[in-house]
C-alpha atoms as a PDB file:
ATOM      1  CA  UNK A   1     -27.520   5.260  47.432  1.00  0.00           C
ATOM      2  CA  UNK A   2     -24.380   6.786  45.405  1.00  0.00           C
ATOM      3  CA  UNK A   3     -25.083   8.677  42.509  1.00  0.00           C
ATOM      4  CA  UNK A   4     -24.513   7.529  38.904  1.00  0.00           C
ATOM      5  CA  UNK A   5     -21.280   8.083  37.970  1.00  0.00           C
ATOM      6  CA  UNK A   6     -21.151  11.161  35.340  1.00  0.00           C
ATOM      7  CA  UNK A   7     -19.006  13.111  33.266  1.00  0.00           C
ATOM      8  CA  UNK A   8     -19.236  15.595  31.058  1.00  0.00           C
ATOM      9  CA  UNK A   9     -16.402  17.766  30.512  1.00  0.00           C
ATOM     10  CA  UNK A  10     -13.230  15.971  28.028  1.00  0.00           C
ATOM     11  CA  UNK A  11     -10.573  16.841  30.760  1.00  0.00           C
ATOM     12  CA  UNK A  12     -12.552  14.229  33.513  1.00  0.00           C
ATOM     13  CA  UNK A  13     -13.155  11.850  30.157  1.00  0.00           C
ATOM     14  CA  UNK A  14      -9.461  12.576  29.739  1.00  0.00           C
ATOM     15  CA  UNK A  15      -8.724  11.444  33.328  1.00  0.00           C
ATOM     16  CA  UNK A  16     -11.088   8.711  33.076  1.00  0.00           C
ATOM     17  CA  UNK A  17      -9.469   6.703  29.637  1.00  0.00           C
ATOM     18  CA  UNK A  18      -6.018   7.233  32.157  1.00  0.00           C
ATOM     19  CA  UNK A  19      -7.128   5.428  34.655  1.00  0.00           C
ATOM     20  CA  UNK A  20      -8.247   2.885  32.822  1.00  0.00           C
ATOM     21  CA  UNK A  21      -7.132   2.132  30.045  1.00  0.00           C
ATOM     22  CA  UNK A  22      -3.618   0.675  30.697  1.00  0.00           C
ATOM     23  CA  UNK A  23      -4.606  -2.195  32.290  1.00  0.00           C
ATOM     24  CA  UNK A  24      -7.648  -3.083  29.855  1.00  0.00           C
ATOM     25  CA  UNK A  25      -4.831  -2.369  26.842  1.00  0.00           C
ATOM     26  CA  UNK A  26      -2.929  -4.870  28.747  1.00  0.00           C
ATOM     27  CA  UNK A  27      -6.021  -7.358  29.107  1.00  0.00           C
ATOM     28  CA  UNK A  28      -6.595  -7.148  25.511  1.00  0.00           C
ATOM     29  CA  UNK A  29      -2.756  -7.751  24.343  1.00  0.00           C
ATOM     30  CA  UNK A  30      -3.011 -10.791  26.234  1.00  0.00           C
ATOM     31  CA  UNK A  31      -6.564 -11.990  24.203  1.00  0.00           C
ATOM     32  CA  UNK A  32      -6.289 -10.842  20.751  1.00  0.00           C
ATOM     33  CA  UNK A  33      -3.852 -12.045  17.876  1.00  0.00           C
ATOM     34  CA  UNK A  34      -2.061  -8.370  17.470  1.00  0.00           C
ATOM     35  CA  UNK A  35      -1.569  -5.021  18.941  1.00  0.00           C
ATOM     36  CA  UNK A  36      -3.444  -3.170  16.297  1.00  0.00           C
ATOM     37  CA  UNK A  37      -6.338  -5.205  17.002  1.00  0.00           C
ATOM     38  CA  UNK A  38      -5.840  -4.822  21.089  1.00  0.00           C
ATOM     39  CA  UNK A  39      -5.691  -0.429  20.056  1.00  0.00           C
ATOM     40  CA  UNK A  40      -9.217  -1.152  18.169  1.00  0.00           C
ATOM     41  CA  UNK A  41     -10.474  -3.087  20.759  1.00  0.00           C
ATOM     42  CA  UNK A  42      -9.448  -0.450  23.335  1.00  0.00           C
ATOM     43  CA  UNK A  43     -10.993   2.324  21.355  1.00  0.00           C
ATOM     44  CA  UNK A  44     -14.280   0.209  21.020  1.00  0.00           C
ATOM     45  CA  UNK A  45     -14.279  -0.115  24.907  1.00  0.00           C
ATOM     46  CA  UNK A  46     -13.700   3.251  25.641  1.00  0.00           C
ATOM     47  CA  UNK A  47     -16.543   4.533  22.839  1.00  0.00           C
ATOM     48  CA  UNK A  48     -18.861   1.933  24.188  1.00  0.00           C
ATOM     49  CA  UNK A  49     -18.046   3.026  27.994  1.00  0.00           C
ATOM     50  CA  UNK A  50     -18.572   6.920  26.977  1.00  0.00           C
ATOM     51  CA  UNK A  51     -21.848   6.923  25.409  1.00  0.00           C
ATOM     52  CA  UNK A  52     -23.490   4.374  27.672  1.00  0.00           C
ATOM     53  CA  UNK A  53     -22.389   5.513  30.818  1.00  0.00           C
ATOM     54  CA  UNK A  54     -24.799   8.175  31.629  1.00  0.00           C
ATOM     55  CA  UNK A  55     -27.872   6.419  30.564  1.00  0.00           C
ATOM     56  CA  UNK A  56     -26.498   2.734  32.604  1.00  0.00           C
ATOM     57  CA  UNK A  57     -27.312   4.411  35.408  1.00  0.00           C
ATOM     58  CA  UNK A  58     -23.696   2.607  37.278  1.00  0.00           C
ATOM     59  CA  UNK A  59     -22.162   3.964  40.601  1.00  0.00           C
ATOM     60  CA  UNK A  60     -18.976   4.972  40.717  1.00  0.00           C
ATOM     61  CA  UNK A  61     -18.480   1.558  43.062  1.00  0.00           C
ATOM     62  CA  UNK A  62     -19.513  -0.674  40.007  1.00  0.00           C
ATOM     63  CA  UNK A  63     -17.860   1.247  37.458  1.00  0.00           C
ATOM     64  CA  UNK A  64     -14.317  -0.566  37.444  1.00  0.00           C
ATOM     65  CA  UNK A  65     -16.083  -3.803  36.961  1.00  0.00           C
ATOM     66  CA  UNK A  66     -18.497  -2.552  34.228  1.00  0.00           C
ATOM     67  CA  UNK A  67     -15.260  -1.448  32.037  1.00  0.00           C
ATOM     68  CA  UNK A  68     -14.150  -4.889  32.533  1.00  0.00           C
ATOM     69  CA  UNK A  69     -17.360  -6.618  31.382  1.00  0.00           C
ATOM     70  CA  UNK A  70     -17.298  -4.207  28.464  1.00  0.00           C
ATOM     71  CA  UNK A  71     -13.615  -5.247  27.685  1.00  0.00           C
ATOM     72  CA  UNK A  72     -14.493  -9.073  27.957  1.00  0.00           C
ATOM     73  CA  UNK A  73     -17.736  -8.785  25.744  1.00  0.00           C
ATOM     74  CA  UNK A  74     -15.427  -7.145  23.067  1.00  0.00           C
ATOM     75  CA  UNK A  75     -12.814  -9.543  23.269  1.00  0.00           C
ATOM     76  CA  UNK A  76     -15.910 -12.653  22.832  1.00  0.00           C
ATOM     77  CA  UNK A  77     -17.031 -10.696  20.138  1.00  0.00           C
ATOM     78  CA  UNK A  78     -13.796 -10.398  18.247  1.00  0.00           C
ATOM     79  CA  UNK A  79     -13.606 -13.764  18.236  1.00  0.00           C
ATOM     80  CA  UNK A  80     -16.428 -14.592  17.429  1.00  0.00           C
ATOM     81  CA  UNK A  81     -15.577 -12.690  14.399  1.00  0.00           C
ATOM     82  CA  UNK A  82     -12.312 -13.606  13.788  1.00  0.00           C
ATOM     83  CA  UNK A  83     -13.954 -17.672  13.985  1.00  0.00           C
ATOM     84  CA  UNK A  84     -15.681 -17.122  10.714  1.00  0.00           C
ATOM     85  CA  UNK A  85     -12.783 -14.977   8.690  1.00  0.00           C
ATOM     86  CA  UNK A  86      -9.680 -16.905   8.333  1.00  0.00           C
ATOM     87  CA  UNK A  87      -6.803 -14.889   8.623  1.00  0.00           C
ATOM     88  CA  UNK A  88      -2.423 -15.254   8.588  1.00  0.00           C
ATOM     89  CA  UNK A  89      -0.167 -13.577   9.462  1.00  0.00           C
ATOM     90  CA  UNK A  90       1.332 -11.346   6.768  1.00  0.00           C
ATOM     91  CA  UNK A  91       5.254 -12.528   7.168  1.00  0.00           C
ATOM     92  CA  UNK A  92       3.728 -16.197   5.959  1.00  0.00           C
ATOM     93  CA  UNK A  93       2.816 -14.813   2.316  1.00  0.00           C
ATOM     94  CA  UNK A  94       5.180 -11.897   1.936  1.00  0.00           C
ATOM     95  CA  UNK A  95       7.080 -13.863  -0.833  1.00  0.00           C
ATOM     96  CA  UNK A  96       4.309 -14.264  -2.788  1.00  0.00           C
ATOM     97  CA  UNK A  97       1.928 -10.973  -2.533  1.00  0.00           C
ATOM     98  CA  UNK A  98       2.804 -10.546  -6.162  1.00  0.00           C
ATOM     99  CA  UNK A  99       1.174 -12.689  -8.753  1.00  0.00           C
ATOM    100  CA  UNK A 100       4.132 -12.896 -10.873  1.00  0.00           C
ATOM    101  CA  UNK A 101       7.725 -12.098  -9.889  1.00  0.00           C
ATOM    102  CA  UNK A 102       7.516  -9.238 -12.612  1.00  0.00           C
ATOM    103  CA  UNK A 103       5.550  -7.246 -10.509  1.00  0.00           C
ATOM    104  CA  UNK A 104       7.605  -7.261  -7.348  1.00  0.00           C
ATOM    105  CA  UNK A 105       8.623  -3.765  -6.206  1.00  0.00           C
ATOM    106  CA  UNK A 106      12.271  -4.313  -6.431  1.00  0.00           C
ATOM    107  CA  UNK A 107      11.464  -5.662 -10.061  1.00  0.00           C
ATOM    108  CA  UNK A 108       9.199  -2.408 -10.637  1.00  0.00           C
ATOM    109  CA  UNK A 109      11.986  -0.100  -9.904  1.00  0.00           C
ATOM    110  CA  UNK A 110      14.838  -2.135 -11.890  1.00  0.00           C
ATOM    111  CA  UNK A 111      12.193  -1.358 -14.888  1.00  0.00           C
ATOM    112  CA  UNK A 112      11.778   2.023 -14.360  1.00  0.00           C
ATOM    113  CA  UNK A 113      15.339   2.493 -14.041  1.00  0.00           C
ATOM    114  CA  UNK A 114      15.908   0.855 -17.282  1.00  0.00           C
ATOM    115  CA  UNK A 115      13.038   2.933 -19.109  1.00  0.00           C
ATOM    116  CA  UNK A 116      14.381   5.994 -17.895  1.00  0.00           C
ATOM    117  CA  UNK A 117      18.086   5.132 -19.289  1.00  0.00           C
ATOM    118  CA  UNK A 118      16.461   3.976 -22.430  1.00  0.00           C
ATOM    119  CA  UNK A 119      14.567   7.648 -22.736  1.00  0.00           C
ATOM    120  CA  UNK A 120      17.293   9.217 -22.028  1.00  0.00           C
ATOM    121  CA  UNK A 121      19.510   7.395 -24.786  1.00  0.00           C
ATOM    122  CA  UNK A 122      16.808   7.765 -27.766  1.00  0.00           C
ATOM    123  CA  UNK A 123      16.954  11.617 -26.770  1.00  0.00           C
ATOM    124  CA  UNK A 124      20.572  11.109 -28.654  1.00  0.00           C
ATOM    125  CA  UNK A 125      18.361  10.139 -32.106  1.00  0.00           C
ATOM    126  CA  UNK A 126      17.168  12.622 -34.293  1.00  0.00           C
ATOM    127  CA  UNK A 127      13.568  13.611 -35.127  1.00  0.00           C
ATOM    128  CA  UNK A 128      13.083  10.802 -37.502  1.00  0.00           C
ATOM    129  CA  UNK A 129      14.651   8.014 -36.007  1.00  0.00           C
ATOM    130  CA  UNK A 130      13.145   8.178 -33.416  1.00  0.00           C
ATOM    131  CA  UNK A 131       9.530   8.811 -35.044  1.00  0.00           C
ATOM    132  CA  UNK A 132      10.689   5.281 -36.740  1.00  0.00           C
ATOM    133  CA  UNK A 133      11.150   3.536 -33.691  1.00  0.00           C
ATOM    134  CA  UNK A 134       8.096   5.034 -32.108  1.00  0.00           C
ATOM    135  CA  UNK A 135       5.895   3.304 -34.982  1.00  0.00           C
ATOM    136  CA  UNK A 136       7.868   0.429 -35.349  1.00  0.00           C
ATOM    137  CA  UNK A 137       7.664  -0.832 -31.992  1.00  0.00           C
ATOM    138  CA  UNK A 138       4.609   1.140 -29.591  1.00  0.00           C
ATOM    139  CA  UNK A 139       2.730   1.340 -32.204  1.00  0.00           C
ATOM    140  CA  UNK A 140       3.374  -2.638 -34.019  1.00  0.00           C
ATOM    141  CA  UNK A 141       3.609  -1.009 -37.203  1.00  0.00           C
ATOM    142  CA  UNK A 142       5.547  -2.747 -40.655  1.00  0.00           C
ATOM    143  CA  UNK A 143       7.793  -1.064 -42.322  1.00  0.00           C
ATOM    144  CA  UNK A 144       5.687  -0.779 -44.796  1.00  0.00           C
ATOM    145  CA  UNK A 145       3.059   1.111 -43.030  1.00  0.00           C
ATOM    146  CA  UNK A 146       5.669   3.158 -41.406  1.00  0.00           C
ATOM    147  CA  UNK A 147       6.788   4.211 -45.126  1.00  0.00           C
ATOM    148  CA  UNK A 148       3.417   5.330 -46.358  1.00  0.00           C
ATOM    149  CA  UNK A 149       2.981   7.418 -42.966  1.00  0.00           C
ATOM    150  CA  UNK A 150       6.451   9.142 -43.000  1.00  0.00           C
ATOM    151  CA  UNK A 151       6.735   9.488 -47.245  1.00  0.00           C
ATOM    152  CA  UNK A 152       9.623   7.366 -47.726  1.00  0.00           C
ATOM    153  CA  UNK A 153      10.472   4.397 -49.506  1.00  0.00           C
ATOM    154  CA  UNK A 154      10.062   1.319 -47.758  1.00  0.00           C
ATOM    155  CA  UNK A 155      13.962   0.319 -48.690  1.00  0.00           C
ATOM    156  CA  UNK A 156      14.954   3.443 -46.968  1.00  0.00           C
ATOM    157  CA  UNK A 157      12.497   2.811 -43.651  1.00  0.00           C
ATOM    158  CA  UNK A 158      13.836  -0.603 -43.481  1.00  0.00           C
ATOM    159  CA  UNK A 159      17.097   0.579 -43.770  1.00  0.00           C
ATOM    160  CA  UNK A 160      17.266   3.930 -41.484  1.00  0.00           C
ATOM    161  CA  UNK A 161      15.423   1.273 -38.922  1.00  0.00           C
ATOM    162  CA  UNK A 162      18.534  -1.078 -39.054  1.00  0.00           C
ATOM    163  CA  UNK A 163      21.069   2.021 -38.413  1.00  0.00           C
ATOM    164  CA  UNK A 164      18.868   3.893 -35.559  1.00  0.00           C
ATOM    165  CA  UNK A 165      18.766   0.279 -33.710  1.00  0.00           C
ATOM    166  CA  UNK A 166      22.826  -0.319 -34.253  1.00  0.00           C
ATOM    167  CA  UNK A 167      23.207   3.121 -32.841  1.00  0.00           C
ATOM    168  CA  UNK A 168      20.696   2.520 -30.309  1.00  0.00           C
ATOM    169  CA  UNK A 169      22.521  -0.460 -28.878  1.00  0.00           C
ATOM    170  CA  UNK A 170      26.156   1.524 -29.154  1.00  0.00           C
ATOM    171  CA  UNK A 171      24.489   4.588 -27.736  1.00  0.00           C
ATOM    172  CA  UNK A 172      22.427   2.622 -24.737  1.00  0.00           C
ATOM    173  CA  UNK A 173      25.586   0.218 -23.923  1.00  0.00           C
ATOM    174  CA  UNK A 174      28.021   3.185 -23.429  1.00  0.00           C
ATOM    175  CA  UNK A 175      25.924   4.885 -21.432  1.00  0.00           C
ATOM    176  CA  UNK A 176      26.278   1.021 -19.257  1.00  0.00           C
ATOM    177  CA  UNK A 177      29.284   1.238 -19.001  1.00  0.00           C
ATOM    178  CA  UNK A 178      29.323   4.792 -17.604  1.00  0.00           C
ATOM    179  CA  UNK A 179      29.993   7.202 -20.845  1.00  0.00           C
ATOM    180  CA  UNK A 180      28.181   9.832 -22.072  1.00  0.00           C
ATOM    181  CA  UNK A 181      25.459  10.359 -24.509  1.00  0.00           C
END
């Protein structure tokens, strides 16, 4: 009788998973929807094969066809998985990951952009107007409120409000069109 095949040290595991483990990758390619899944297949074979081997008691005659039923029994079982999750592919639904076409990456970044240039042109306000539009419009407050807050007339809020936006919009479109601050 031939003894069990064993191995202990990682360079004969090493050797072992090179042997072997092309043609299994290439048996699960052929049975599984995708290559990662074939790689996580392989890896389950292989971790399956290592621990077990000792204490299966399988000559080294018997061992190629062991790895094989171990390959096939995790190929049945991934599908027997995959039978009760429903899956596509991810180039079907790539168009519409995002729930809204505002939150697109491309449409992300064109914000971002747009924020930044805006930040950068209200750096051109003073102190003030800038305070103003800061409570006028992240904070939602009236004019009125924003008078009572900053200790000016409500005429002169209003009215500083109308300027600092006038500027704003000469300030932000020449910066469009490539000037300066």
């Amino acid at each position: 009788m031939q003894q069990p095949y064993m191995v202990h040290s990682r360079g004969e595991d090493a050797e072992f998973y090179q042997q072997y483990a092309p043609a299994i990758f290439a048996y699960l390619l052929r049975n599984v929807a995708s290559r990662e899944d074939a790689e996580d297949l392989l890896l389950d074979v292989f971790m399956a094969v290592l621990e077990k081997r000792s204490s299966a008691k399988v000559d080294e005659q018997r061992l190629p066809s062991w790895i094989w039923a171990v390959a096939r029994n995790k190929v049945v079982d991934y599908h027997r998985r995959s039978k009760h999750r429903a899956s596509i592919q991810l180039f079907t639904v790539e168009d519409s990951l995002y729930e809204s076409e505002e939150q697109a990456p491309e449409r992300v970044a064109l914000r971002n952009e747009e924020y930044h240039k805006l930040n950068m042109t209200l750096q051109g306000l003073s102190e003030l107007q800038r305070e103003i539009i800061r409570l006028r419009f992240g904070h939602g407050l009236s004019c009125g409120e924003i008078a009572t807050i900053i200790k000016k007339s409500e005429g002169a809020v209003r009215m500083t409000l109308h300027r600092t936006l006038k500027l704003l919009r000469t300030l932000y479109t020449r910066n469009e069109k490539g000037g300066t601050l």
